[in-house]
PDB file of N, CA and C in Angstrom:
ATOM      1  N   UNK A   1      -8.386  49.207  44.087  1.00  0.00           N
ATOM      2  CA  UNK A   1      -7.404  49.011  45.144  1.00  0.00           C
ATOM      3  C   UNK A   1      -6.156  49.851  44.884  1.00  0.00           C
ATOM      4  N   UNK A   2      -5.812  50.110  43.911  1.00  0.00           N
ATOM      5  CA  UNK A   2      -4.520  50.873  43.407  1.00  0.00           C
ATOM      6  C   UNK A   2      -4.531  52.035  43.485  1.00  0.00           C
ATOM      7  N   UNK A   3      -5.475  52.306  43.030  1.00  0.00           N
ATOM      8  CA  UNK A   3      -6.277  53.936  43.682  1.00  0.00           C
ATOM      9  C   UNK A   3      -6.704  54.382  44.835  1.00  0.00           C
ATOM     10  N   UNK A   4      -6.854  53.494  46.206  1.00  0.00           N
ATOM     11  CA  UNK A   4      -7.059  53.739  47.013  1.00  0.00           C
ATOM     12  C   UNK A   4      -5.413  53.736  47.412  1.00  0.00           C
ATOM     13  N   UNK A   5      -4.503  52.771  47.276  1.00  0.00           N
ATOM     14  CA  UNK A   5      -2.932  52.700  47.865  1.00  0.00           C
ATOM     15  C   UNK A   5      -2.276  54.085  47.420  1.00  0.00           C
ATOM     16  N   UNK A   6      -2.435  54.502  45.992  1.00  0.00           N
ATOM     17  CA  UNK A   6      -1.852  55.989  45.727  1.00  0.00           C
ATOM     18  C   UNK A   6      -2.515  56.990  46.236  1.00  0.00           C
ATOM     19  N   UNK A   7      -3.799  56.819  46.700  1.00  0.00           N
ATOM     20  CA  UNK A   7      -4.324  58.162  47.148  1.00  0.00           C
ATOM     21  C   UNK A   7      -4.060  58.396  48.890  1.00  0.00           C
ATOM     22  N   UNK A   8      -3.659  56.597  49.429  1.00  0.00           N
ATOM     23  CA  UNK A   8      -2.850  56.893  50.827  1.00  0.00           C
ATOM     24  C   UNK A   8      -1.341  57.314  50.789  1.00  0.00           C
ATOM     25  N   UNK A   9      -0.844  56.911  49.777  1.00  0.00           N
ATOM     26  CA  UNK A   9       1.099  57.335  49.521  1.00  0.00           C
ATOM     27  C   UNK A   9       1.217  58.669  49.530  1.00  0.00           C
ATOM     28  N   UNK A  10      -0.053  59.396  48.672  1.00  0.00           N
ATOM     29  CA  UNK A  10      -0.105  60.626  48.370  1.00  0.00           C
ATOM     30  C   UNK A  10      -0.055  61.724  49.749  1.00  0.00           C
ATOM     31  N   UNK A  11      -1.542  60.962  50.281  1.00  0.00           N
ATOM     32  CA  UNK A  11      -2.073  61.737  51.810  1.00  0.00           C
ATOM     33  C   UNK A  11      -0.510  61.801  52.813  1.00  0.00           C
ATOM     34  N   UNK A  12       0.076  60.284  52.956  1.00  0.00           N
ATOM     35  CA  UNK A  12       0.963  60.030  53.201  1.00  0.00           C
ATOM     36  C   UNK A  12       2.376  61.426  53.204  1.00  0.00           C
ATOM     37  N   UNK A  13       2.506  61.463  51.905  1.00  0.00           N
ATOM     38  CA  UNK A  13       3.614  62.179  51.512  1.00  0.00           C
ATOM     39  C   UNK A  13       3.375  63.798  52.027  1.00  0.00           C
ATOM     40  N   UNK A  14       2.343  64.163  51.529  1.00  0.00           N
ATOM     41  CA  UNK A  14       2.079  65.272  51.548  1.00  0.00           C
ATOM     42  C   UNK A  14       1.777  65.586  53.256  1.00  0.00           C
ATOM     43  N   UNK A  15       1.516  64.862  53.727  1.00  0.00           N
ATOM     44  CA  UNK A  15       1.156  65.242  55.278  1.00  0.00           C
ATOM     45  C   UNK A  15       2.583  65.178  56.090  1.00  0.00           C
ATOM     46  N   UNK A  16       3.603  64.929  55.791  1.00  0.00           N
ATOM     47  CA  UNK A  16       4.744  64.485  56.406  1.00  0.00           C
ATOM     48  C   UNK A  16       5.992  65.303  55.869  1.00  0.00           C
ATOM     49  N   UNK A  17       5.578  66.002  54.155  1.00  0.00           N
ATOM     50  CA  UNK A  17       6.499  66.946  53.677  1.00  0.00           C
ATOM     51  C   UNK A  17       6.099  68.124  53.725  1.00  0.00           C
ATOM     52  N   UNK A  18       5.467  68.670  54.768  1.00  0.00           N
ATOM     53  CA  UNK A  18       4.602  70.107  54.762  1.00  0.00           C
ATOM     54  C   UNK A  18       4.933  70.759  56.525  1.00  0.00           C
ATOM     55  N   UNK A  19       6.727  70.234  56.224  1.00  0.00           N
ATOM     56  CA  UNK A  19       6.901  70.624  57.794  1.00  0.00           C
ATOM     57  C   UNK A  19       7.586  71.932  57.268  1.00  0.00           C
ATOM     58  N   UNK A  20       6.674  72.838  58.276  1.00  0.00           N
ATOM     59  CA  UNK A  20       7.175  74.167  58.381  1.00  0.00           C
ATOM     60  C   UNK A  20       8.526  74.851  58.184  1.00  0.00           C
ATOM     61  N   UNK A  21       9.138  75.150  57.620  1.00  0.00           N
ATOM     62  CA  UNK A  21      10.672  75.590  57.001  1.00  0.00           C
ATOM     63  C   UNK A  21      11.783  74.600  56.627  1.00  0.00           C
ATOM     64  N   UNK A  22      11.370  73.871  56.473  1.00  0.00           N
ATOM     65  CA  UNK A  22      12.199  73.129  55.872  1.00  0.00           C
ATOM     66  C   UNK A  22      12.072  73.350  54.301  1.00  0.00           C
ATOM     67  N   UNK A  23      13.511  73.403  53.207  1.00  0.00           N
ATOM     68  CA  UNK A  23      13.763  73.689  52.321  1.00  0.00           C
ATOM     69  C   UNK A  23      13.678  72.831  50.923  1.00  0.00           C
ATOM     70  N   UNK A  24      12.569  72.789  50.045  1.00  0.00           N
ATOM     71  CA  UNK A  24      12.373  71.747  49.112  1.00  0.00           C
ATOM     72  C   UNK A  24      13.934  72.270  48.059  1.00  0.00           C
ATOM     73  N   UNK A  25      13.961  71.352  47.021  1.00  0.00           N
ATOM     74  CA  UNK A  25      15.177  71.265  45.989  1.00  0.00           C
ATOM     75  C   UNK A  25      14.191  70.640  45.251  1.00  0.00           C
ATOM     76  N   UNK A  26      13.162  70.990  44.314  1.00  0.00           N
ATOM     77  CA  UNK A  26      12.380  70.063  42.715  1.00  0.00           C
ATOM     78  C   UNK A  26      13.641  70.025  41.489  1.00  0.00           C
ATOM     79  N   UNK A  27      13.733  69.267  41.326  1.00  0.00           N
ATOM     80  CA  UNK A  27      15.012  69.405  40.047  1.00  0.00           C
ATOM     81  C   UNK A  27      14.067  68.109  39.109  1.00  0.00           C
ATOM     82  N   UNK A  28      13.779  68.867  37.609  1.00  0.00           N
ATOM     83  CA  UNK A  28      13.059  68.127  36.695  1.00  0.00           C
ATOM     84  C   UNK A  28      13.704  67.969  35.480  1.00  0.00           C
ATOM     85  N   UNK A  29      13.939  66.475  35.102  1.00  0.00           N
ATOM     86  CA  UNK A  29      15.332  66.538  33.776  1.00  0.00           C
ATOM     87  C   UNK A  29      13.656  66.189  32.727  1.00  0.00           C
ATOM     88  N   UNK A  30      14.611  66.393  31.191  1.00  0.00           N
ATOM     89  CA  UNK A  30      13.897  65.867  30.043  1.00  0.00           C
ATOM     90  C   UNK A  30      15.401  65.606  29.780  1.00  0.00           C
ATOM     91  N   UNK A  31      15.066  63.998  29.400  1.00  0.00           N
ATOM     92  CA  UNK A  31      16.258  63.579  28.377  1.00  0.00           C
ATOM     93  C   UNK A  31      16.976  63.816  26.767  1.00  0.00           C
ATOM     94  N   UNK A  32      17.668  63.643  26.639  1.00  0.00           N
ATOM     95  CA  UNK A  32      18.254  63.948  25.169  1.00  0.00           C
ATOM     96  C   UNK A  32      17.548  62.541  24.136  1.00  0.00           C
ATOM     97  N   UNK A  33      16.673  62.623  23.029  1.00  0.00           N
ATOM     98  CA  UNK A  33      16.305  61.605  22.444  1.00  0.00           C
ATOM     99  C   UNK A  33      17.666  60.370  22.309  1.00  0.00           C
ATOM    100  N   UNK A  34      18.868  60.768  22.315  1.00  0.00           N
ATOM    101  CA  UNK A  34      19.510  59.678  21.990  1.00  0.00           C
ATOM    102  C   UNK A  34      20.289  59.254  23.683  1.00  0.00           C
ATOM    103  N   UNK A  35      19.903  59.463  25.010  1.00  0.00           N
ATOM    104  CA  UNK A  35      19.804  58.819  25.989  1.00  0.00           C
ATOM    105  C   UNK A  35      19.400  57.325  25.873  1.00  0.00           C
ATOM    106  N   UNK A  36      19.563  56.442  26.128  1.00  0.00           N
ATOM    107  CA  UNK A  36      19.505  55.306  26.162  1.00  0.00           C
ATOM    108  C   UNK A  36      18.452  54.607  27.645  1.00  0.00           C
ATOM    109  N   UNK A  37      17.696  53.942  27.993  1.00  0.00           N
ATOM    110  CA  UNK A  37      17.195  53.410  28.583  1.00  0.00           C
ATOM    111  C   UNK A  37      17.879  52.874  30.296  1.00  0.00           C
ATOM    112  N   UNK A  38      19.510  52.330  29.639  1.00  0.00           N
ATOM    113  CA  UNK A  38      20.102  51.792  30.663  1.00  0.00           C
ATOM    114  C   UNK A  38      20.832  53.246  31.241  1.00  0.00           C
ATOM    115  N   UNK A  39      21.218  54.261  30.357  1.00  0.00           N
ATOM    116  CA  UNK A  39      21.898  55.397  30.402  1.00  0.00           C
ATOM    117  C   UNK A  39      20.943  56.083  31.671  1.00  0.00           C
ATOM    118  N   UNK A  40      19.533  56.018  31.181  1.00  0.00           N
ATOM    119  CA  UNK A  40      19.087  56.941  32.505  1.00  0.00           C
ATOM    120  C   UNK A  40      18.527  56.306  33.329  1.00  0.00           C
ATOM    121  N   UNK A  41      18.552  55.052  33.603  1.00  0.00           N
ATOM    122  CA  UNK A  41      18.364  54.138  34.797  1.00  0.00           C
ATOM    123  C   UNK A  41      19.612  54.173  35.758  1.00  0.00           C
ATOM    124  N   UNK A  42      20.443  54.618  34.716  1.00  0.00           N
ATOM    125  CA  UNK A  42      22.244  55.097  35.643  1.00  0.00           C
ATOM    126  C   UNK A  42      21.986  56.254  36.633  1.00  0.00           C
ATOM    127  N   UNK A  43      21.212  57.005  35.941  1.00  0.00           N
ATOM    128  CA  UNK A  43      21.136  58.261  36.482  1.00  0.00           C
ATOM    129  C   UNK A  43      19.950  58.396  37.766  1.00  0.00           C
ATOM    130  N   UNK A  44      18.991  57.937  37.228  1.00  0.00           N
ATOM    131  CA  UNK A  44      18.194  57.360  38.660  1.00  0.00           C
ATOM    132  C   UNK A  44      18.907  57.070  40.073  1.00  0.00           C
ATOM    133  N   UNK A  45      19.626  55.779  39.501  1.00  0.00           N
ATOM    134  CA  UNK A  45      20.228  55.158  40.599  1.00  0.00           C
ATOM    135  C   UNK A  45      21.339  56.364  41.176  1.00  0.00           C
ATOM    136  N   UNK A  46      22.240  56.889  40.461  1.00  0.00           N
ATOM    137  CA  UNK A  46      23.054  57.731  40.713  1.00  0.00           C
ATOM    138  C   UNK A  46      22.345  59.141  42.034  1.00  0.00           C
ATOM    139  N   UNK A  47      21.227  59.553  41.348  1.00  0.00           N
ATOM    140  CA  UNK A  47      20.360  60.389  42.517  1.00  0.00           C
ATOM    141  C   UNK A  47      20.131  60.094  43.666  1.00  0.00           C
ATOM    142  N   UNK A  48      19.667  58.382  43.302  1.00  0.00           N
ATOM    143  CA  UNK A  48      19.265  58.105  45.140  1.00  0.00           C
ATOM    144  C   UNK A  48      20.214  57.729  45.859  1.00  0.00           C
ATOM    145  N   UNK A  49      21.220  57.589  45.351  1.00  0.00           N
ATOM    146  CA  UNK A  49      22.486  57.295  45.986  1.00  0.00           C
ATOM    147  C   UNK A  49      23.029  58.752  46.953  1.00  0.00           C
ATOM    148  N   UNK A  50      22.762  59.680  46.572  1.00  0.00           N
ATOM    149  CA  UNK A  50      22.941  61.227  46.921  1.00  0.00           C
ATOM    150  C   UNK A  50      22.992  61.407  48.278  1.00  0.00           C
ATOM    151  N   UNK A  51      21.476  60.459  48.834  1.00  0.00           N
ATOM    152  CA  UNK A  51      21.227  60.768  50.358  1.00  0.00           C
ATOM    153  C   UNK A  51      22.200  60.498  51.176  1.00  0.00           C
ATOM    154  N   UNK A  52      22.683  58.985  50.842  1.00  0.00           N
ATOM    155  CA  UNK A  52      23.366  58.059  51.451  1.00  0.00           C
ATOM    156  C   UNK A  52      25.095  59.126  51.781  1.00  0.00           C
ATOM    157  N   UNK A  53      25.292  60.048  50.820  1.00  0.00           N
ATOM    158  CA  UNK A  53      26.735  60.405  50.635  1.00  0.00           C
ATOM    159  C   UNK A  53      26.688  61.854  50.847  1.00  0.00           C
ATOM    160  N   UNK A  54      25.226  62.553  51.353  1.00  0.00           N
ATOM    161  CA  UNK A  54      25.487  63.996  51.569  1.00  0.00           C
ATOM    162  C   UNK A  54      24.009  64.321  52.891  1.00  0.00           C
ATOM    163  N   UNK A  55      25.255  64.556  53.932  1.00  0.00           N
ATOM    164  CA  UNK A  55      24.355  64.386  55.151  1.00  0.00           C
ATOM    165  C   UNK A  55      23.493  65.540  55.386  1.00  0.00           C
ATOM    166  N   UNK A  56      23.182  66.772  54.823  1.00  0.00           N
ATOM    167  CA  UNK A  56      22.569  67.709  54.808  1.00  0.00           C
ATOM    168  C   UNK A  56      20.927  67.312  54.325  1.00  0.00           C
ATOM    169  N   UNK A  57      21.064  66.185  53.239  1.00  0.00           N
ATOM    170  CA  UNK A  57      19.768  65.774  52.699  1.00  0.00           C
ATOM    171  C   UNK A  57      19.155  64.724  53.725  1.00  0.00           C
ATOM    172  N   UNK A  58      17.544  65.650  54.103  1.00  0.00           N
ATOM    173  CA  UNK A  58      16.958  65.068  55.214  1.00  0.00           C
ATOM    174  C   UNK A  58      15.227  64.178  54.546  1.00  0.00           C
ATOM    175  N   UNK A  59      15.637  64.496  53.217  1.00  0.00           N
ATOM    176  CA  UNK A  59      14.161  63.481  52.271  1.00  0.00           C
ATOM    177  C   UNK A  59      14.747  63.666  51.060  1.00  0.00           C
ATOM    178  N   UNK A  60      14.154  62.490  50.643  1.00  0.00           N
ATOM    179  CA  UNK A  60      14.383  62.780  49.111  1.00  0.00           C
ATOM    180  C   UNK A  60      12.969  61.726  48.252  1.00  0.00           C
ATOM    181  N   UNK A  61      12.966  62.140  47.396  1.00  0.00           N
ATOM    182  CA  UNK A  61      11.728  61.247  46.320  1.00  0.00           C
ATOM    183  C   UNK A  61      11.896  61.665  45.084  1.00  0.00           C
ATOM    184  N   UNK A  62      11.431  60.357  44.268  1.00  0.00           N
ATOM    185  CA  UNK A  62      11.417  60.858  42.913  1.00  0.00           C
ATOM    186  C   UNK A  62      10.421  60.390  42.000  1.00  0.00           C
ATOM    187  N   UNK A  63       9.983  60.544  40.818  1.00  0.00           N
ATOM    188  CA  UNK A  63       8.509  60.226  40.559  1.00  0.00           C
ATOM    189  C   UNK A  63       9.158  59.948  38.232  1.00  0.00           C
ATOM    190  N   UNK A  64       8.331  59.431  37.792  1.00  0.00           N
ATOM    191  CA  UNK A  64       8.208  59.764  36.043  1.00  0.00           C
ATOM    192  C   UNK A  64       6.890  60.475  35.741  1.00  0.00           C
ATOM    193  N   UNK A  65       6.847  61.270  34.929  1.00  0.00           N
ATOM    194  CA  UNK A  65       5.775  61.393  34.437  1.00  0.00           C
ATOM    195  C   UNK A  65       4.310  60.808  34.183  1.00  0.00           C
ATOM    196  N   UNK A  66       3.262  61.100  35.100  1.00  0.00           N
ATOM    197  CA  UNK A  66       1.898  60.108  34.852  1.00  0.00           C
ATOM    198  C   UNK A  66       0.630  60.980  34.141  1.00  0.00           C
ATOM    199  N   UNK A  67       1.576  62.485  33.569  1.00  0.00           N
ATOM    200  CA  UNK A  67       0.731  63.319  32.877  1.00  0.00           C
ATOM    201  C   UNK A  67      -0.310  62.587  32.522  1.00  0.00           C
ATOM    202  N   UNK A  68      -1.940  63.278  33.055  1.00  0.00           N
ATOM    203  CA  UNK A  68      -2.789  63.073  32.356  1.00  0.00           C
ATOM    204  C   UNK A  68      -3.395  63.865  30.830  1.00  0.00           C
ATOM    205  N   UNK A  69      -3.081  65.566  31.742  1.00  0.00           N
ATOM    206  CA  UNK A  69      -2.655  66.484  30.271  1.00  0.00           C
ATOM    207  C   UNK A  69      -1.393  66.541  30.023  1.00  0.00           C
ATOM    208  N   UNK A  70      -1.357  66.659  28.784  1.00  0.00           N
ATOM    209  CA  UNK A  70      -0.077  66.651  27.965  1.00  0.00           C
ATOM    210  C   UNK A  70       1.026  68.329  28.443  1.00  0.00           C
ATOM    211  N   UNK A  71       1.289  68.224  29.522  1.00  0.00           N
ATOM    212  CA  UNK A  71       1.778  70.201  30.098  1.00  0.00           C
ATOM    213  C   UNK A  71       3.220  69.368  30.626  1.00  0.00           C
ATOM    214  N   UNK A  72       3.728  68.031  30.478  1.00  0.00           N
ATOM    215  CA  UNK A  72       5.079  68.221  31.178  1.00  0.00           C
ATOM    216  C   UNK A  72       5.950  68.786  30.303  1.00  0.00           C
ATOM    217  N   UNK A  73       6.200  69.391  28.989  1.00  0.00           N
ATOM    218  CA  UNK A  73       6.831  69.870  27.781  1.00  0.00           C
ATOM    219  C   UNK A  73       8.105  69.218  28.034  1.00  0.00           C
ATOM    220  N   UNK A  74       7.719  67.500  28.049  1.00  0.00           N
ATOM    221  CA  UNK A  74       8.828  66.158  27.442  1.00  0.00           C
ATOM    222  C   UNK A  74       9.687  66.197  28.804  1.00  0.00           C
ATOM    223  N   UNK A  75       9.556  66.886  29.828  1.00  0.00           N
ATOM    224  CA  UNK A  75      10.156  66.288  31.323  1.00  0.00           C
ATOM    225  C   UNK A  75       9.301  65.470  31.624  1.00  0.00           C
ATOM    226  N   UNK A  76      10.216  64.444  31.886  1.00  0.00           N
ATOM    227  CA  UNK A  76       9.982  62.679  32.079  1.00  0.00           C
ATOM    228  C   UNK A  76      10.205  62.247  33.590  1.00  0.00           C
ATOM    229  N   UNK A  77      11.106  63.180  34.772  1.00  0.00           N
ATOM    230  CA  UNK A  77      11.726  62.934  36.016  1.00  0.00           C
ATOM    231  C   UNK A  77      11.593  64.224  37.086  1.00  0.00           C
ATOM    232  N   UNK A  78      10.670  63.999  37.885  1.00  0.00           N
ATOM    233  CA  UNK A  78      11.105  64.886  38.689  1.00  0.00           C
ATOM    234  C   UNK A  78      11.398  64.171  40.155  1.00  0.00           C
ATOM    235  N   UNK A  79      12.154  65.269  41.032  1.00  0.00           N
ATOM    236  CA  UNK A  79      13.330  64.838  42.365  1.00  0.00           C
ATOM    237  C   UNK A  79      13.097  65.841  43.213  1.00  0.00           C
ATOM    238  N   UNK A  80      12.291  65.277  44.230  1.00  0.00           N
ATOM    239  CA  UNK A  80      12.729  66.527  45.287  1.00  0.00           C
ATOM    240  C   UNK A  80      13.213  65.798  46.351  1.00  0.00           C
ATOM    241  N   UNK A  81      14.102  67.100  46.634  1.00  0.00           N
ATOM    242  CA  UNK A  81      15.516  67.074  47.533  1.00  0.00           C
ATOM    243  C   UNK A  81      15.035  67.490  48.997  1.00  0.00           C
ATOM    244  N   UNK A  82      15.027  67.256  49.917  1.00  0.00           N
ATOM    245  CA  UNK A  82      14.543  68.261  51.126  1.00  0.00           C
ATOM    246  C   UNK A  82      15.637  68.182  51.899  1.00  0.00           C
ATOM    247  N   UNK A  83      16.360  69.834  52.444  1.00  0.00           N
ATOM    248  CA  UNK A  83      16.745  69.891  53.692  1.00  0.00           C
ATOM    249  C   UNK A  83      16.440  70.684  54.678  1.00  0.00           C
ATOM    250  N   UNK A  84      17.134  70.516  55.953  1.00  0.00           N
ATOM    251  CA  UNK A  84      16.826  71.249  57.049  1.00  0.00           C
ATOM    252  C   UNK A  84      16.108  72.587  56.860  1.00  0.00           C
ATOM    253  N   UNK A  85      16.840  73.310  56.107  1.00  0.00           N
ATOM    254  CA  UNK A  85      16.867  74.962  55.605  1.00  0.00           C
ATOM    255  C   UNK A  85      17.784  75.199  54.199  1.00  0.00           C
ATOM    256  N   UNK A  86      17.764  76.414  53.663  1.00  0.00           N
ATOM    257  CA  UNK A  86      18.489  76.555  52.821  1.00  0.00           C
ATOM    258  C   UNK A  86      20.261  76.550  52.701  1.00  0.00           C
ATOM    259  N   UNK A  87      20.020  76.356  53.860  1.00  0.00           N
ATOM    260  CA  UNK A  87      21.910  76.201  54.097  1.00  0.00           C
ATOM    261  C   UNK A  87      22.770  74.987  53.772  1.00  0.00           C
ATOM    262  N   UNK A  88      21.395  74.002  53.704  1.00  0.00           N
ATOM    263  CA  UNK A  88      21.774  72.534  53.376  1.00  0.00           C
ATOM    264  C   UNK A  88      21.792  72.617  51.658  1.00  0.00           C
ATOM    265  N   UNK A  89      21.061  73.096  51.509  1.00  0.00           N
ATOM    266  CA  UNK A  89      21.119  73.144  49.891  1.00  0.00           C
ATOM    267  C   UNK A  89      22.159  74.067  49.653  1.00  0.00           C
ATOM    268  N   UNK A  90      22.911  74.752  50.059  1.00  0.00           N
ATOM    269  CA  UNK A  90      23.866  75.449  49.762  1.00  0.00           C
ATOM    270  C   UNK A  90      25.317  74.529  49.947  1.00  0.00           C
ATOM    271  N   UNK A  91      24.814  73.919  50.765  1.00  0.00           N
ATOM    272  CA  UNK A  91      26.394  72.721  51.109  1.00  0.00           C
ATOM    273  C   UNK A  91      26.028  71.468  49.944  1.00  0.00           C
ATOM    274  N   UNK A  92      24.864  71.505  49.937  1.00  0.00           N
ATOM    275  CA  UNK A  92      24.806  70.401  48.642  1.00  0.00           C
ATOM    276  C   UNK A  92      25.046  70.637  47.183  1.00  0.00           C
ATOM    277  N   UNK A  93      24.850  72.095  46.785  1.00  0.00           N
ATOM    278  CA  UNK A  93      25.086  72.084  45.579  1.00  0.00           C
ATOM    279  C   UNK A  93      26.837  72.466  45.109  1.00  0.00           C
ATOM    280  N   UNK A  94      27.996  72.825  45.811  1.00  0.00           N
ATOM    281  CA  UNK A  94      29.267  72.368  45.188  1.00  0.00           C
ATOM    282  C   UNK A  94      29.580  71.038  45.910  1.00  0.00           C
ATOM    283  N   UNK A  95      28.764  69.976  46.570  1.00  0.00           N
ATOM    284  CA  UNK A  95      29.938  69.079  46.985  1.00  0.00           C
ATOM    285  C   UNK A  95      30.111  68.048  46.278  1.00  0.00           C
ATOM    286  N   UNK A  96      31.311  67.528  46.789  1.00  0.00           N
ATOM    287  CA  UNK A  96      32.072  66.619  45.402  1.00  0.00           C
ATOM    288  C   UNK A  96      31.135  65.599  44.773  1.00  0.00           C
ATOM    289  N   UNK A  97      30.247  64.979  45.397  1.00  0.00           N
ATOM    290  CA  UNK A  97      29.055  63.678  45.294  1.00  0.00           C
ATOM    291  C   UNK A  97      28.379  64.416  44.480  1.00  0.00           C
ATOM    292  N   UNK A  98      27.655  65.381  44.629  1.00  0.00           N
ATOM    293  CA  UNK A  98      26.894  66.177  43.628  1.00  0.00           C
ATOM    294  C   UNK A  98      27.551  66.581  42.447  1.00  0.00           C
ATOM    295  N   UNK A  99      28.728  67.536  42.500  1.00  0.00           N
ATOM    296  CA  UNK A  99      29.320  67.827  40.997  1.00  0.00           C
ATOM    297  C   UNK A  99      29.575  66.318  40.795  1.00  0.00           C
ATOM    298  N   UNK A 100      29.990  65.180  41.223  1.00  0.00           N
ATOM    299  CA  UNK A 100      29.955  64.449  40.351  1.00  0.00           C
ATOM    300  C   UNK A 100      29.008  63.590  39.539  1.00  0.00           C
ATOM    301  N   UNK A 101      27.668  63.375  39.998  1.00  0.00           N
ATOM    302  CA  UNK A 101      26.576  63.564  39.445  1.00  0.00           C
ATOM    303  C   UNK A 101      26.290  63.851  38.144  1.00  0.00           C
ATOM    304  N   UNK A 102      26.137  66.058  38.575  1.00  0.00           N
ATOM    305  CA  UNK A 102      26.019  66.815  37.622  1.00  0.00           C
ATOM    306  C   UNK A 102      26.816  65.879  36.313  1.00  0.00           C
ATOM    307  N   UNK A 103      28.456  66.266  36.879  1.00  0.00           N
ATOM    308  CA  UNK A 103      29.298  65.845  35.403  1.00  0.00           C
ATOM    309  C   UNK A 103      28.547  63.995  34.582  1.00  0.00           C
ATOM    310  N   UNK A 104      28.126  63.176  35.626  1.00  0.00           N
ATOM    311  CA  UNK A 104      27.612  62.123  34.771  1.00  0.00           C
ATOM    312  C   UNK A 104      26.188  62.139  33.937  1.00  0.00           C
ATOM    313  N   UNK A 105      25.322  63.039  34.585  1.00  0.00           N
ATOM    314  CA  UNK A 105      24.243  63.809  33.571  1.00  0.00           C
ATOM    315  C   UNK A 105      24.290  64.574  32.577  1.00  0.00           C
ATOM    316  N   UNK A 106      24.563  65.706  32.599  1.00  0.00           N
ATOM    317  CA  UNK A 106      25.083  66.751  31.960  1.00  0.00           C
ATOM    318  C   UNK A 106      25.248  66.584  30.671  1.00  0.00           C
ATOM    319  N   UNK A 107      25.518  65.040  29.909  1.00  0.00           N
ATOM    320  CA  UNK A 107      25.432  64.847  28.840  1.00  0.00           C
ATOM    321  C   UNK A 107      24.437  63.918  28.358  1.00  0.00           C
ATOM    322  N   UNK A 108      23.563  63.856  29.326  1.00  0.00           N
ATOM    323  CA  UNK A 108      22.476  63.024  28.602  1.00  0.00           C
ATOM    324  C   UNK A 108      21.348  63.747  28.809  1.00  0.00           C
ATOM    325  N   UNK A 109      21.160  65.196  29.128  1.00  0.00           N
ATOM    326  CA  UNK A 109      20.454  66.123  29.530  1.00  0.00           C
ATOM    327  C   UNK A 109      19.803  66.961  28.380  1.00  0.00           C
ATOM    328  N   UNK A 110      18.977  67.124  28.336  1.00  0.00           N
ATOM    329  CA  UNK A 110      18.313  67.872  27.199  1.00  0.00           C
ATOM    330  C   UNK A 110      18.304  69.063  28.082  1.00  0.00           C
ATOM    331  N   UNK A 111      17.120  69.374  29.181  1.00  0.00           N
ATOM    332  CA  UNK A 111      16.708  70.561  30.032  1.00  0.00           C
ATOM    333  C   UNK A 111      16.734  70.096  31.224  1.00  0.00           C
ATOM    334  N   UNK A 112      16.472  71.066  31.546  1.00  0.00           N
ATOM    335  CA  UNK A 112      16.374  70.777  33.125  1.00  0.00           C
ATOM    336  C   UNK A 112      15.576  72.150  33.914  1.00  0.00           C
ATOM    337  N   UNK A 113      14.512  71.872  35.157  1.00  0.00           N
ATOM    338  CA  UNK A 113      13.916  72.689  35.641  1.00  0.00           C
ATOM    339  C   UNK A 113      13.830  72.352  36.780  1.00  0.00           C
ATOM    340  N   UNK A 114      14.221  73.745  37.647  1.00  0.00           N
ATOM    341  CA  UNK A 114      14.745  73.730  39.173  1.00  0.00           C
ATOM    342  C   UNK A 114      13.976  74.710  40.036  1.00  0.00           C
ATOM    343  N   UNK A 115      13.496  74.334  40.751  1.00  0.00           N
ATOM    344  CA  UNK A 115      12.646  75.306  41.959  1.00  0.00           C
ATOM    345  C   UNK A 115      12.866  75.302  42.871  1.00  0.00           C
ATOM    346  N   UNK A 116      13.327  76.076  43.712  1.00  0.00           N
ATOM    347  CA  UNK A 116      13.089  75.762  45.425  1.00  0.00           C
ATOM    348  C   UNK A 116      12.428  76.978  46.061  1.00  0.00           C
ATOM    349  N   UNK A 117      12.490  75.986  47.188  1.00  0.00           N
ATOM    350  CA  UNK A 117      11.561  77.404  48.140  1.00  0.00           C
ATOM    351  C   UNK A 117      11.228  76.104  49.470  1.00  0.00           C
ATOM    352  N   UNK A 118      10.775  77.881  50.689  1.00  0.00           N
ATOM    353  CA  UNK A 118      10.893  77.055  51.695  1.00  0.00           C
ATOM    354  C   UNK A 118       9.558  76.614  52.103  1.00  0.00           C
ATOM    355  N   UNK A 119       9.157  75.938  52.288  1.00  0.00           N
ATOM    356  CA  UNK A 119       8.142  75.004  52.982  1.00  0.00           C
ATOM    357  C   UNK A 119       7.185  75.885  54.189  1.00  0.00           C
ATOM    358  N   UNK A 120       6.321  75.725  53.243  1.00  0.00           N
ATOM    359  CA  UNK A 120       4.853  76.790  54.356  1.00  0.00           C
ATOM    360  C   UNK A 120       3.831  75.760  54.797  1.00  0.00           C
ATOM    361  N   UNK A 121       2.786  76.000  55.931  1.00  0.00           N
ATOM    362  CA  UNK A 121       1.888  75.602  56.243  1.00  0.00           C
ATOM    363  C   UNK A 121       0.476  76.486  55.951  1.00  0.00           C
ATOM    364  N   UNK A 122       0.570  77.615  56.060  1.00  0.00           N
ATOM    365  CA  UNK A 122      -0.268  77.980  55.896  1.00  0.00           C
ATOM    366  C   UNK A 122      -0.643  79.117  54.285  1.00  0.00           C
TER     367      UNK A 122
END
């Protein structure tokens, strides 16, 4: 049954985030070993809070690691951001909600890995 519910969330997701130009944001942290548990449950919460305070962001999701092979090299979080186009991600990355973010991560951050690109169908 659990496997059938993730393999509809999945169909789900993927059929509904594959709209033609619209602009993904993947941002993937690995924590610092001495991060704390409650420290990056701060930071969780702090992300999804993002949507609510920056109107350019038109999806957002976020996932932990369910590596079956061992290839996430210790990234534990990934986040994708979706907006309209790339212009939204351009208003999102100096505004004040976001740098302030950044500044509350930034020290519990080991790495971090960032991709974007725009959204194809075919």
């Amino acid at each position: 049954m659990k496997t059938l519910l993730i393999t509809a969330l999945m169909s789900i997701t993927l059929a509904t985030a594959r709209a033609e130009g619209e602009f993904r944001h993947i941002v993937m942290f690995k924590f610092k070993p001495e991060a704390t548990e409650a420290q990056v449950k701060e930071i969780e919460k702090a992300f999804a809070a993002l949507p609510s305070k920056i109107d350019t962001i038109t999806g957002y999701e976020w996932g932990t690691t369910e590596n079956i092979e061992p290839l996430n090299d210790g990234f534990t979080h990934c986040f994708v951001v979706t907006f309209k186009d790339k212009k939204g991600l351009e208003t999102y990355l100096p505004h004040a909600e976001h740098t302030a973010f950044v500044t509350k991560l930034k020290p519990l951050l080991d790495k971090a890995l960032v991709f974007d690109y725009t959204a194809k169908k075919d």
